[in-house]
C-alpha atoms as a PDB file:
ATOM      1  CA  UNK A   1     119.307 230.974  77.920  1.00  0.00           C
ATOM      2  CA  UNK A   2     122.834 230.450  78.932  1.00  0.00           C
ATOM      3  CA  UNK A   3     125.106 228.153  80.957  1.00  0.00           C
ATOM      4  CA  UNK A   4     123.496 225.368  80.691  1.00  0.00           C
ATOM      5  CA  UNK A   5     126.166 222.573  80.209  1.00  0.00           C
ATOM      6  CA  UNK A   6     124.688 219.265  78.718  1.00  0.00           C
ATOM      7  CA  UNK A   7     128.262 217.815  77.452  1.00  0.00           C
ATOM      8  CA  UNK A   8     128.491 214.131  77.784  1.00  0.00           C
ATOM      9  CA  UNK A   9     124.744 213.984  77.537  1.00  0.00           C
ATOM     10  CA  UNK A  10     122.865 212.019  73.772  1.00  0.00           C
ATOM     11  CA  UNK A  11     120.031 213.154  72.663  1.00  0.00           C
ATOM     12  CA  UNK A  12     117.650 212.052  70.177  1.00  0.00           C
ATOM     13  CA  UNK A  13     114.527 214.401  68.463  1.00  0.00           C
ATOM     14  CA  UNK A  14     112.370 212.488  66.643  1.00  0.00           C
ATOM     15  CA  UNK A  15     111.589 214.423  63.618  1.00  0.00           C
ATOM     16  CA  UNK A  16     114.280 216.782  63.196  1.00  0.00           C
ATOM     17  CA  UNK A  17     114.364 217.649  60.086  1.00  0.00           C
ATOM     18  CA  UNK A  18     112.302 221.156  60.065  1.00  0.00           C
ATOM     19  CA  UNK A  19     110.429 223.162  62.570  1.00  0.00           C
ATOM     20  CA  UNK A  20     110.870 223.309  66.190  1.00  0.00           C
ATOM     21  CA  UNK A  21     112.549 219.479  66.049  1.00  0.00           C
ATOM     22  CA  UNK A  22     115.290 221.080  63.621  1.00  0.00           C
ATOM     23  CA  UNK A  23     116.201 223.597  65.633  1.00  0.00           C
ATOM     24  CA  UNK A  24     115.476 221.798  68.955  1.00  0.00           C
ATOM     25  CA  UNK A  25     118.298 219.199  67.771  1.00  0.00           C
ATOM     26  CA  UNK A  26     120.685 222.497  67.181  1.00  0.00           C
ATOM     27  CA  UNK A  27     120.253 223.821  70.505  1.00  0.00           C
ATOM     28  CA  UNK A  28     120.810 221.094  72.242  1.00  0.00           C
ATOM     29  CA  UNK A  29     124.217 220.339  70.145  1.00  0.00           C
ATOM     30  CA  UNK A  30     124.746 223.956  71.324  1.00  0.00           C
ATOM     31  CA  UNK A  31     124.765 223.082  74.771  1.00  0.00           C
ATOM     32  CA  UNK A  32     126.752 220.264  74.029  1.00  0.00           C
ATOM     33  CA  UNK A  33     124.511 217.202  73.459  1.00  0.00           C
ATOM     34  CA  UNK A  34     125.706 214.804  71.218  1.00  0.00           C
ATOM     35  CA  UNK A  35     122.249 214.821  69.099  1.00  0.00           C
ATOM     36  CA  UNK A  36     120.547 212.112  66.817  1.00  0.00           C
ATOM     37  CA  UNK A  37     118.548 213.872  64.379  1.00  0.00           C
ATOM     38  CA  UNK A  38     115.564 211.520  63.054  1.00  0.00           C
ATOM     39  CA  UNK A  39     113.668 211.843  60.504  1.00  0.00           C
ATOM     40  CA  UNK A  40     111.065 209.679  57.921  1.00  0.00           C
ATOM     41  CA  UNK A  41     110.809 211.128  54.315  1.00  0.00           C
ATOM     42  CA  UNK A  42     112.411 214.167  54.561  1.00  0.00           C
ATOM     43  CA  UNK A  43     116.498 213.089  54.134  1.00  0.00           C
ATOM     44  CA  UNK A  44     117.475 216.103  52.463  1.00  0.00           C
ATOM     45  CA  UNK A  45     116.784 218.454  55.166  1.00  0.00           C
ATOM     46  CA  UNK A  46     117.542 216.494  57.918  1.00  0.00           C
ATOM     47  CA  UNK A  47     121.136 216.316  56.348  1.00  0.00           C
ATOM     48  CA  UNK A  48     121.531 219.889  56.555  1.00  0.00           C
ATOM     49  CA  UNK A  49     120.084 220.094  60.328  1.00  0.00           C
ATOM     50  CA  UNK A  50     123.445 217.426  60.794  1.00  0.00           C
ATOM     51  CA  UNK A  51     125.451 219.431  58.722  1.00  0.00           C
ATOM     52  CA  UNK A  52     124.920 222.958  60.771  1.00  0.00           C
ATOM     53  CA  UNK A  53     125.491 221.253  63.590  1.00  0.00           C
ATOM     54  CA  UNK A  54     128.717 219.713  62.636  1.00  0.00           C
ATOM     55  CA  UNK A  55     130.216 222.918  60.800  1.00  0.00           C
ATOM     56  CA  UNK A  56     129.023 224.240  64.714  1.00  0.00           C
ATOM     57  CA  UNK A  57     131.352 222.278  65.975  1.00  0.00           C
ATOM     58  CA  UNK A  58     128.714 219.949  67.229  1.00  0.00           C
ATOM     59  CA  UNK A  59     128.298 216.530  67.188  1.00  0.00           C
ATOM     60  CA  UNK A  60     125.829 214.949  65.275  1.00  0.00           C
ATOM     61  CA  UNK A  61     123.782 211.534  63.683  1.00  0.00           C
ATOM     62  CA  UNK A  62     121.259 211.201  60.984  1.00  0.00           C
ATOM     63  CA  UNK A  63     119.089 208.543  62.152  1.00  0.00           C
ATOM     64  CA  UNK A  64     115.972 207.370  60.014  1.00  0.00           C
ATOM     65  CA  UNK A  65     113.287 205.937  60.372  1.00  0.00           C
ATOM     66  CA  UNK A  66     109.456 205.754  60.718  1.00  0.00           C
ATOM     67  CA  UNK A  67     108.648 206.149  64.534  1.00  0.00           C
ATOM     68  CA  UNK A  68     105.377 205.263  64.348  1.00  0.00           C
ATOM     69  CA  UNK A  69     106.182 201.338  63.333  1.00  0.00           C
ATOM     70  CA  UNK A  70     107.770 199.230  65.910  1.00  0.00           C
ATOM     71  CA  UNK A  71     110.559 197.953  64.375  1.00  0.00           C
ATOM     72  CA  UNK A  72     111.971 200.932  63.256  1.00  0.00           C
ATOM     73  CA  UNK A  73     111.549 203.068  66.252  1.00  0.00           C
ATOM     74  CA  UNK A  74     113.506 200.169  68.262  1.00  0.00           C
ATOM     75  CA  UNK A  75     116.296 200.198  65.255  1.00  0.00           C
ATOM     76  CA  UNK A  76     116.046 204.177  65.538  1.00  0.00           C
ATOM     77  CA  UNK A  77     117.440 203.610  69.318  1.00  0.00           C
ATOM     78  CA  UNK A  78     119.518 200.778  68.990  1.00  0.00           C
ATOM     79  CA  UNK A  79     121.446 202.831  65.561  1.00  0.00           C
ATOM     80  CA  UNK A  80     121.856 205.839  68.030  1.00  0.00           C
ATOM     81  CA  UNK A  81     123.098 204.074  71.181  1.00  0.00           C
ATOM     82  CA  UNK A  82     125.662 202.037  68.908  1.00  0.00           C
ATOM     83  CA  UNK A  83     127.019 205.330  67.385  1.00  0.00           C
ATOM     84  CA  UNK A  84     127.297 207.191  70.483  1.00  0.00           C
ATOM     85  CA  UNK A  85     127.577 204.748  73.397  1.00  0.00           C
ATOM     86  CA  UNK A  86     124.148 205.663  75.526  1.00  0.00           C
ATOM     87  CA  UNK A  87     121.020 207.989  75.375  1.00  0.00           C
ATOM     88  CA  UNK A  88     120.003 210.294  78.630  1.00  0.00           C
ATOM     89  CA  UNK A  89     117.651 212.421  76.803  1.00  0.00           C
ATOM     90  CA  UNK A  90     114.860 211.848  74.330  1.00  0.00           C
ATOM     91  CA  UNK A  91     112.170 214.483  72.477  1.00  0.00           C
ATOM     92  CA  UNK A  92     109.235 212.816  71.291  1.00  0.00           C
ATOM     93  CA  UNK A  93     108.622 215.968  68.680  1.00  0.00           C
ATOM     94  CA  UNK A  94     107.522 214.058  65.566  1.00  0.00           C
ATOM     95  CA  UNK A  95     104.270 215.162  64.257  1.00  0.00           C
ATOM     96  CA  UNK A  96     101.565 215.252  61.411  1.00  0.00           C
ATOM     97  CA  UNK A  97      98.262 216.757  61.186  1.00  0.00           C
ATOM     98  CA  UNK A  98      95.792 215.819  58.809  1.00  0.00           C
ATOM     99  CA  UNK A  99      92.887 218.256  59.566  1.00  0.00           C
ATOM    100  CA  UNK A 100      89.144 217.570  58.773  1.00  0.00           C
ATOM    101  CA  UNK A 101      85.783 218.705  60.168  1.00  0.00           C
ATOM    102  CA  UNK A 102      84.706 215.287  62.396  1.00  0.00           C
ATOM    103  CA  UNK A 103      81.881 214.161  59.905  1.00  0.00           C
ATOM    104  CA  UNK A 104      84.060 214.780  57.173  1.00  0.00           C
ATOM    105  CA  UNK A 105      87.299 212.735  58.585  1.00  0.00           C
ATOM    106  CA  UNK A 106      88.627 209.678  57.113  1.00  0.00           C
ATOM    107  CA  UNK A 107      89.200 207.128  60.066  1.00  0.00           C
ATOM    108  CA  UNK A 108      92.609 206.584  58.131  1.00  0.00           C
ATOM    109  CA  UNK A 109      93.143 210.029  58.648  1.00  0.00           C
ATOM    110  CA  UNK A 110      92.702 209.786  62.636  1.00  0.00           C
ATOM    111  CA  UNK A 111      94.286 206.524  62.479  1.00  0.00           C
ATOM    112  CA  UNK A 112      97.986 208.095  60.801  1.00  0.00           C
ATOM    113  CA  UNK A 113      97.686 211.147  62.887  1.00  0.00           C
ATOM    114  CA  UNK A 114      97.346 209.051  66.036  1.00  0.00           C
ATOM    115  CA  UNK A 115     100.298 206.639  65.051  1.00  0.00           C
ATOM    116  CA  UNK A 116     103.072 209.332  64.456  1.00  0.00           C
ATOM    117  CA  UNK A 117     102.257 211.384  67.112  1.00  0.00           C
ATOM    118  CA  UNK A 118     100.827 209.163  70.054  1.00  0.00           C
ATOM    119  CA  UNK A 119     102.315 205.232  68.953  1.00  0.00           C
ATOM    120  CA  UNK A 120     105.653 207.131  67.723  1.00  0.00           C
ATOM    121  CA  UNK A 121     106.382 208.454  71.334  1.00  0.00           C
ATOM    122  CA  UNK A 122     105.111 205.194  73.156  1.00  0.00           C
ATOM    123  CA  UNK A 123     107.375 203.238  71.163  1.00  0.00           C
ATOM    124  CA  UNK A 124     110.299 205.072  71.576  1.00  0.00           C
ATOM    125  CA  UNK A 125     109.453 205.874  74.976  1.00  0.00           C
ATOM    126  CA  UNK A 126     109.687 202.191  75.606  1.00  0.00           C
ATOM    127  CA  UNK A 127     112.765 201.506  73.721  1.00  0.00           C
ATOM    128  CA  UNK A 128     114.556 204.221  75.208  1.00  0.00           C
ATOM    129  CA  UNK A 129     113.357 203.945  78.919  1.00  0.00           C
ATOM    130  CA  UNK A 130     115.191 200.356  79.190  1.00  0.00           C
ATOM    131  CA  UNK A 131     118.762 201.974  78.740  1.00  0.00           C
ATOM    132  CA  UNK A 132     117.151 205.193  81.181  1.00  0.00           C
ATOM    133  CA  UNK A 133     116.362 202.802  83.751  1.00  0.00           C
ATOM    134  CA  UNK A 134     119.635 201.158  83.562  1.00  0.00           C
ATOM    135  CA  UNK A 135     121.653 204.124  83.845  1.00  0.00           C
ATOM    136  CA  UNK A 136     119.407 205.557  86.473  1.00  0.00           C
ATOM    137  CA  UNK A 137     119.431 208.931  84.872  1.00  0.00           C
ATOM    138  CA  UNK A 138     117.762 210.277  82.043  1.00  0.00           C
ATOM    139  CA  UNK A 139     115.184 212.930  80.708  1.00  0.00           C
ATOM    140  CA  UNK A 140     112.004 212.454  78.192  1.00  0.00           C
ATOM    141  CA  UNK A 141     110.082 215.166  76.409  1.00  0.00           C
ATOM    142  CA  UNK A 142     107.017 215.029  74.691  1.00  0.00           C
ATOM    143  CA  UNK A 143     106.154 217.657  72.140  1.00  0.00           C
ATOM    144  CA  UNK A 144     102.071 218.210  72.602  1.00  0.00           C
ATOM    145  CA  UNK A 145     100.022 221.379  71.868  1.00  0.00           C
ATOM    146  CA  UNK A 146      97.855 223.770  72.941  1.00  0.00           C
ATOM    147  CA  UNK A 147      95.307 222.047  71.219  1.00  0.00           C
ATOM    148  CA  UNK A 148      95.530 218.977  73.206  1.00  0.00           C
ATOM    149  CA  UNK A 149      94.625 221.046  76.136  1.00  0.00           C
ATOM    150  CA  UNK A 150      92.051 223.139  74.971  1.00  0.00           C
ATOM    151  CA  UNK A 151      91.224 221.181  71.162  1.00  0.00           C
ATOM    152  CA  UNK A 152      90.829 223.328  68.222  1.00  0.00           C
ATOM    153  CA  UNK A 153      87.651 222.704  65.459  1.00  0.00           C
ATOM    154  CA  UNK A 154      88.746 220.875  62.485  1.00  0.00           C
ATOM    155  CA  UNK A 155      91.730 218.586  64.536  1.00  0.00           C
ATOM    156  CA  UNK A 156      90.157 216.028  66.581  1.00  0.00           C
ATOM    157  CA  UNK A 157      92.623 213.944  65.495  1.00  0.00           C
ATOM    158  CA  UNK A 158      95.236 216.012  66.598  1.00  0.00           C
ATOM    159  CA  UNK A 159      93.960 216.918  69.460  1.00  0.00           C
ATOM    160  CA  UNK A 160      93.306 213.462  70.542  1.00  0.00           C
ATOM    161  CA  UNK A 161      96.829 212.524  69.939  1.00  0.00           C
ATOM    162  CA  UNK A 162      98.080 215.417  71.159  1.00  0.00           C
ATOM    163  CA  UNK A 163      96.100 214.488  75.103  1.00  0.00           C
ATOM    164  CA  UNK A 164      97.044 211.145  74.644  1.00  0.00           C
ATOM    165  CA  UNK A 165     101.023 212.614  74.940  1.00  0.00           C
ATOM    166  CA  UNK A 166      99.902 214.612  78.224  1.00  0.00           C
ATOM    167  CA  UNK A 167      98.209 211.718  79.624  1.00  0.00           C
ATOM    168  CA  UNK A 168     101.257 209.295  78.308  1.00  0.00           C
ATOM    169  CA  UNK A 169     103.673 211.685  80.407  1.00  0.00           C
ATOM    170  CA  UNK A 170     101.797 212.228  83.679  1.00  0.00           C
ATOM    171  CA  UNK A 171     101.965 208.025  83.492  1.00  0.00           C
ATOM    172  CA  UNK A 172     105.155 207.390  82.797  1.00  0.00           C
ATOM    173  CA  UNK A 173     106.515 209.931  84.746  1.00  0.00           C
ATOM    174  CA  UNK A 174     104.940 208.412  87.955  1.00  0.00           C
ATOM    175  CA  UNK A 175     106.714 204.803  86.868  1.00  0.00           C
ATOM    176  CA  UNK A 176     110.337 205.870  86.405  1.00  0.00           C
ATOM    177  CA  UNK A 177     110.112 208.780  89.310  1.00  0.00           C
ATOM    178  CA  UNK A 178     112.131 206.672  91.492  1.00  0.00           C
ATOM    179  CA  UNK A 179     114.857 205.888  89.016  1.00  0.00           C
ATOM    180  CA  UNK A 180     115.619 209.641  88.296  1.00  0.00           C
ATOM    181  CA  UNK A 181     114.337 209.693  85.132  1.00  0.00           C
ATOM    182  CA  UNK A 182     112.149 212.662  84.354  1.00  0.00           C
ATOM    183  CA  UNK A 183     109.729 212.488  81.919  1.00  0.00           C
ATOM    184  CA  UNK A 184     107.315 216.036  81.296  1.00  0.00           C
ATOM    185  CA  UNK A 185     105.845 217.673  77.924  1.00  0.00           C
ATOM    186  CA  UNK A 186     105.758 220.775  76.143  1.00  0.00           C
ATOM    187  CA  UNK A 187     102.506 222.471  74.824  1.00  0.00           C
ATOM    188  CA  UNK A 188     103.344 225.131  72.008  1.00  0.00           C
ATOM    189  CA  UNK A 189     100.552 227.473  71.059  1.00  0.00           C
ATOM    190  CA  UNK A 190     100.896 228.943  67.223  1.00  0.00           C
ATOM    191  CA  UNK A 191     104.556 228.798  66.669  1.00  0.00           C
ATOM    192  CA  UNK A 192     106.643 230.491  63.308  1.00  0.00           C
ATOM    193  CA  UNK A 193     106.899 227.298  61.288  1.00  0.00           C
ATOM    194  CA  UNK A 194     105.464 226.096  57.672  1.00  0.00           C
ATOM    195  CA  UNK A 195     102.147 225.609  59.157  1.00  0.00           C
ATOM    196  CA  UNK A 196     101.691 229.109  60.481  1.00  0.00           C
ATOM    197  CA  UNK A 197     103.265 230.703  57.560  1.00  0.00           C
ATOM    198  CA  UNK A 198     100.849 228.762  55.158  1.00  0.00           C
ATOM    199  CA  UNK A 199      97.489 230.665  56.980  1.00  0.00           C
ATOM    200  CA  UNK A 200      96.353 233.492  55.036  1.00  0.00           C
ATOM    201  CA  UNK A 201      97.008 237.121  56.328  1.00  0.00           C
ATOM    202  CA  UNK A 202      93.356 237.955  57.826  1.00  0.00           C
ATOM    203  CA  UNK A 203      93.641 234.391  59.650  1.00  0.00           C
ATOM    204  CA  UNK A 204      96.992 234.924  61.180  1.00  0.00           C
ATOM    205  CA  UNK A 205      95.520 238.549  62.796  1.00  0.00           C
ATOM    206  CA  UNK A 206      92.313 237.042  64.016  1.00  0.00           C
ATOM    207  CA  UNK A 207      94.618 234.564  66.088  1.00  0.00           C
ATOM    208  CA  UNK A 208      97.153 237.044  67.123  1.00  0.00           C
ATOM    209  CA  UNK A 209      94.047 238.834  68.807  1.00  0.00           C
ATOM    210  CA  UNK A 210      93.823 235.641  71.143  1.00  0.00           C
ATOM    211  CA  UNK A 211      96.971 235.905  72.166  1.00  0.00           C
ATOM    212  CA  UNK A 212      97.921 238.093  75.337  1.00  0.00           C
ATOM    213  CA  UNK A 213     101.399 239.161  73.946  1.00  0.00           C
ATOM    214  CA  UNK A 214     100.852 239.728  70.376  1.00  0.00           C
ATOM    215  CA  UNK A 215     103.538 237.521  68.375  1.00  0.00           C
ATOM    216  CA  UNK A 216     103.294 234.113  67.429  1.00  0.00           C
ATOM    217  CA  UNK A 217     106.119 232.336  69.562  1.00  0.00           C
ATOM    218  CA  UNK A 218     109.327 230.706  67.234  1.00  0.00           C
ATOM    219  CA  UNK A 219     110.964 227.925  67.352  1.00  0.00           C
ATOM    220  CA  UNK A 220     114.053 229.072  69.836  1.00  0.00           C
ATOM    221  CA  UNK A 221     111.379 229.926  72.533  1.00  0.00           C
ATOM    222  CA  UNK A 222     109.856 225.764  72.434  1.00  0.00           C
ATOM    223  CA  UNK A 223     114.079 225.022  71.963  1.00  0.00           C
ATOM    224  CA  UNK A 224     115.023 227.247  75.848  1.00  0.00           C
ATOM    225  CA  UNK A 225     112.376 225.404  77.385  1.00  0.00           C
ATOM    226  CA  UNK A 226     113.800 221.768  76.114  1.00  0.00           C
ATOM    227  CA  UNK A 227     117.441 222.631  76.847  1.00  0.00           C
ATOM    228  CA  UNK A 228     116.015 224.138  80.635  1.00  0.00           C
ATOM    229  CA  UNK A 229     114.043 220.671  81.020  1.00  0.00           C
ATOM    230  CA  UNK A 230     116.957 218.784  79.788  1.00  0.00           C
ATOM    231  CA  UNK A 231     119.905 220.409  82.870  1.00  0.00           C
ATOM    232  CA  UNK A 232     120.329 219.631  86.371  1.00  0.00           C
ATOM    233  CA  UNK A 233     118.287 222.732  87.058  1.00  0.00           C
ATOM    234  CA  UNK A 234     114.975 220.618  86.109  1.00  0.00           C
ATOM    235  CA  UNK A 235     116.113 217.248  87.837  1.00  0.00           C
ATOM    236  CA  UNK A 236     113.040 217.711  90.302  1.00  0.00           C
ATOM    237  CA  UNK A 237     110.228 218.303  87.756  1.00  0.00           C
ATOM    238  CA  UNK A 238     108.703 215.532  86.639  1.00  0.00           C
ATOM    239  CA  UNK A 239     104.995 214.822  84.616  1.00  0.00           C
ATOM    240  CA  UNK A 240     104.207 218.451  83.801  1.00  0.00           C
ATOM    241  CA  UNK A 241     103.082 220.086  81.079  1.00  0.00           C
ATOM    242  CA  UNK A 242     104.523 223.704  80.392  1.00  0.00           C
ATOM    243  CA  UNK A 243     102.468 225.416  78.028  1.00  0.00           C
ATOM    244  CA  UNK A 244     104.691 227.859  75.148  1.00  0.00           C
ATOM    245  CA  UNK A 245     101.680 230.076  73.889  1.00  0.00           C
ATOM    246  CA  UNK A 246     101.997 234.210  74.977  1.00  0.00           C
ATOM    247  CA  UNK A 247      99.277 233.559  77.189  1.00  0.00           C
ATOM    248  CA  UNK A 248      96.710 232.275  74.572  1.00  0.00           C
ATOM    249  CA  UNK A 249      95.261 229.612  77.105  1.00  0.00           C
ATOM    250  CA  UNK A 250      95.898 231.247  80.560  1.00  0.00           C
END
């Protein structure tokens, strides 16, 4: 996708560092968001998600933090308005899965899984929607899943967290409506990252049969649809959920 001019516009993507947040927080540099890339543990690699977007000619902020506790999602915001003035558009992409048959799952387990990818959102959500509001303008993304849609054996956790985001959206979206800030989510099916790579060969061709177009989707294809959500093209869609899966769940 081309032409899409975001210049002037911040961003932050919670949990940048890898995956579909790294190169979510690239794209939208490309179109010329001035991007805070979060992340938790992994410093390292978010510094090189900064760094290829500065040698870009982007513009870019490491920001880090643990989303899922309160007082570092609202420092996570505050850091990133401080540095670059504002914030018009947030991803709520930070994510963990901890999988486990049901009788078999630690309620710690459901508990983390639930925090990062559910609390994480609603926090910064919250801390983000204040300056939104203000501003009158602003855009909000939340990174769900197929799975939350449809669930998948072995992630209840997940899958719970991952409706709670869809649910979350179609909410919010219906408070902030009138102060022209959108707020709608993404549901990926199997995407190219770690995860899909680490299935075994026979696993990744019995999924590939479920899906009507025959590739697992990548990374760029989640990133088009955040950039398209993110313009002036999108300004009058507001709680939806756009599913990114070849078809898997039509």
């Amino acid at each position: 996708m081309t032409g899409i001019d975001l210049s002037g516009k911040v961003a932050l993507v919670t949990g940048a560092s890898r995956g579909i947040g790294a190169v979510v927080a690239a794209r939208l540099a490309e179109a010329g968001a001035r991007v805070g890339v979060n992340y938790h543990a992994s410093s390292d690699a978010a510094t090189v998600v900064v760094d290829s977007i500065k040698k870009a000619g982007g513009e870019a902020l490491l920001v880090g933090g643990d989303v899922s506790q309160e007082d570092k999602a609202e420092a996570v915001i505050k850091n990133l308005v401080e540095h670059f003035g504002g914030i018009d558009i947030l991803i709520n992409n930070a994510g963990i899965n901890k999988d486990q048959l049901l009788i078999r799952m630690k309620p710690e387990d459901f508990d983390s899984v639930m925090n990062v990818n559910l609390r994480g959102a609603f926090l910064c959500t919250r801390y983000a929607m204040t300056h939104l509001i203000r501003q009158r303008s602003g855009r909000v993304i939340n990174m769900s899943s197929v799975v939350g849609l449809s669930g998948n054996p072995g992630q209840a956790n997940y899958a719970a967290a991952k409706a709670g985001l869809v649910g979350l959206t179609k909410a919010v979206a219906r408070e902030v409506a009138s102060r022209n800030v959108t707020v709608n989510a993404l549901a990926p099916g199997y995407i190219t990252t770690a995860m899909v790579d680490e299935l075994s060969e026979e696993t990744q061709a019995k999924i590939l049969e479920r899906i009507p177009m025959g590739r697992f989707g990548t990374p760029e294809d989640v990133a088009e649809a955040v950039v398209f959500l993110c313009s002036d093209g999108a300004s009058y869609i507001t709680g939806q959920v756009l599913t990114i899966d070849g078809g898997m769940i039509a």
